[in-house]
Protein backbone atom coordinates (compact mmCIF):
# COMPACT_ATOMS: atom_id res chain seq x y z
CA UNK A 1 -8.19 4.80 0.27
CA UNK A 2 -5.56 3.13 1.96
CA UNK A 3 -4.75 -0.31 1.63
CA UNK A 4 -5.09 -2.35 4.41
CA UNK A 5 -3.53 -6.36 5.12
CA UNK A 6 -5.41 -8.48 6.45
CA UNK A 7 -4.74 -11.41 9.16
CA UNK A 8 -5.21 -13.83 6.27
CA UNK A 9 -1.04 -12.58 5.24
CA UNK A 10 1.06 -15.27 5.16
CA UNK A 11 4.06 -13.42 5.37
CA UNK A 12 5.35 -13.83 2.19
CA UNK A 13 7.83 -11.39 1.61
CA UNK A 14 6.39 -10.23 -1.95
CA UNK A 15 4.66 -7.00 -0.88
CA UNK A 16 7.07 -5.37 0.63
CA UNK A 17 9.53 -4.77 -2.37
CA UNK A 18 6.93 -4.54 -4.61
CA UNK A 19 5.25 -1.08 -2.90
CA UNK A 20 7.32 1.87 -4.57
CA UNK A 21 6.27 4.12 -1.96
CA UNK A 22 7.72 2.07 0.72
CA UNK A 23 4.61 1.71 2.77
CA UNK A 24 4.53 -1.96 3.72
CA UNK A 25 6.72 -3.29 6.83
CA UNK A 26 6.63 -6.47 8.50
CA UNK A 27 4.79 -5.91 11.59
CA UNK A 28 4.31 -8.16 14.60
CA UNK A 29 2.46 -11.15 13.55
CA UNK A 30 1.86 -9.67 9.54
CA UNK A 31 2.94 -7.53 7.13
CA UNK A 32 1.65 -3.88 7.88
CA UNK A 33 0.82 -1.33 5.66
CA UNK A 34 1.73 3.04 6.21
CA UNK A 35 -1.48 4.71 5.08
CA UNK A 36 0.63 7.87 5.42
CA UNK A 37 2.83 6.11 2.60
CA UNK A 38 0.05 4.78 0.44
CA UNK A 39 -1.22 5.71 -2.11
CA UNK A 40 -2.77 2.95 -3.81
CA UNK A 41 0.23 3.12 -6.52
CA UNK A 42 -1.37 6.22 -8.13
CA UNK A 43 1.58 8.15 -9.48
CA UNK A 44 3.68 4.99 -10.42
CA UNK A 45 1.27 2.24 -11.23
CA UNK A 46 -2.19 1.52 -12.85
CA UNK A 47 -2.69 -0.71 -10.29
CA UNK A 48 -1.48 -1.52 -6.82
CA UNK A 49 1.83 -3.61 -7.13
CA UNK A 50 1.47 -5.33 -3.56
CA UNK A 51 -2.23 -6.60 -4.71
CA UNK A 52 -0.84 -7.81 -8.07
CA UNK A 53 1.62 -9.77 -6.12
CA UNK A 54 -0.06 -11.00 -3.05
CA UNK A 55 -0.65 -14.83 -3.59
CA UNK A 56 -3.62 -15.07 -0.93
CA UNK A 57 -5.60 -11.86 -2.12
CA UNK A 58 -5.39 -10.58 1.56
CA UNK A 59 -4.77 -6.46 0.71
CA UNK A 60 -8.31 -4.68 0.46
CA UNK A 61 -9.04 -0.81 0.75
CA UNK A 62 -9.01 0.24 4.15
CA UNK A 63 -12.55 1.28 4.58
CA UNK A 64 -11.06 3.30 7.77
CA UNK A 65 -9.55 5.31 5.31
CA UNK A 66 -11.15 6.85 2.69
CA UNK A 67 -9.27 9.04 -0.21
CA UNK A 68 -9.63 10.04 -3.74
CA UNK A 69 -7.72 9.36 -6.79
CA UNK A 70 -7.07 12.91 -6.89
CA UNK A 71 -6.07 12.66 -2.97
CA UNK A 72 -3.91 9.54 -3.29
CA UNK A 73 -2.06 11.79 -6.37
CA UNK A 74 -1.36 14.43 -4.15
CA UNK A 75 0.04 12.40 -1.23
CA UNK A 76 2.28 10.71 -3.76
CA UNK A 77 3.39 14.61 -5.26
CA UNK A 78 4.13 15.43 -1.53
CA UNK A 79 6.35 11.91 -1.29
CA UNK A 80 8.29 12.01 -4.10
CA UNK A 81 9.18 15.81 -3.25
CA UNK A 82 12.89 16.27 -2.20
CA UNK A 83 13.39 17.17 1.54
């Protein structure tokens, strides 16, 4: 799945550099996360980098969005592939 923030952000600024896939932007009122973008860190991480970070626990799994690990490893593939 896709992460997700929630309206509990208080626009930190940690997230944002921490995502390697550069899926999180700062959005109107929060940050905002790509779900074309991410992929839950698979590829790079053990574990998602802008959850480790997040101060206020506010990043769940987008329940709107639901993906494997094997998925989430092929988005990233398709990411990191030159244009």
């Amino acid at each position: 799945m896709a992460l997700l923030i929630t309206t509990q952000c208080i626009n930190c600024d940690v997230c944002e550099p921490a995502c390697p896939n550069e899926a999180i932007y700062p959005g109107e009122d929060i940050y905002e996360i790509d779900p074309a973008r991410c992929t839950e860190c698979v590829g790079h991480f053990e574990e998602p980098q802008c959850r480790k970070v997040c101060p206020v626990d506010c990043i769940p799994l987008d329940p709107a969005r639901p993906e494997s690990r094997e998925e989430l490893l092929l988005k990233f593939e398709r990411l990191c592939r030159p244009d």
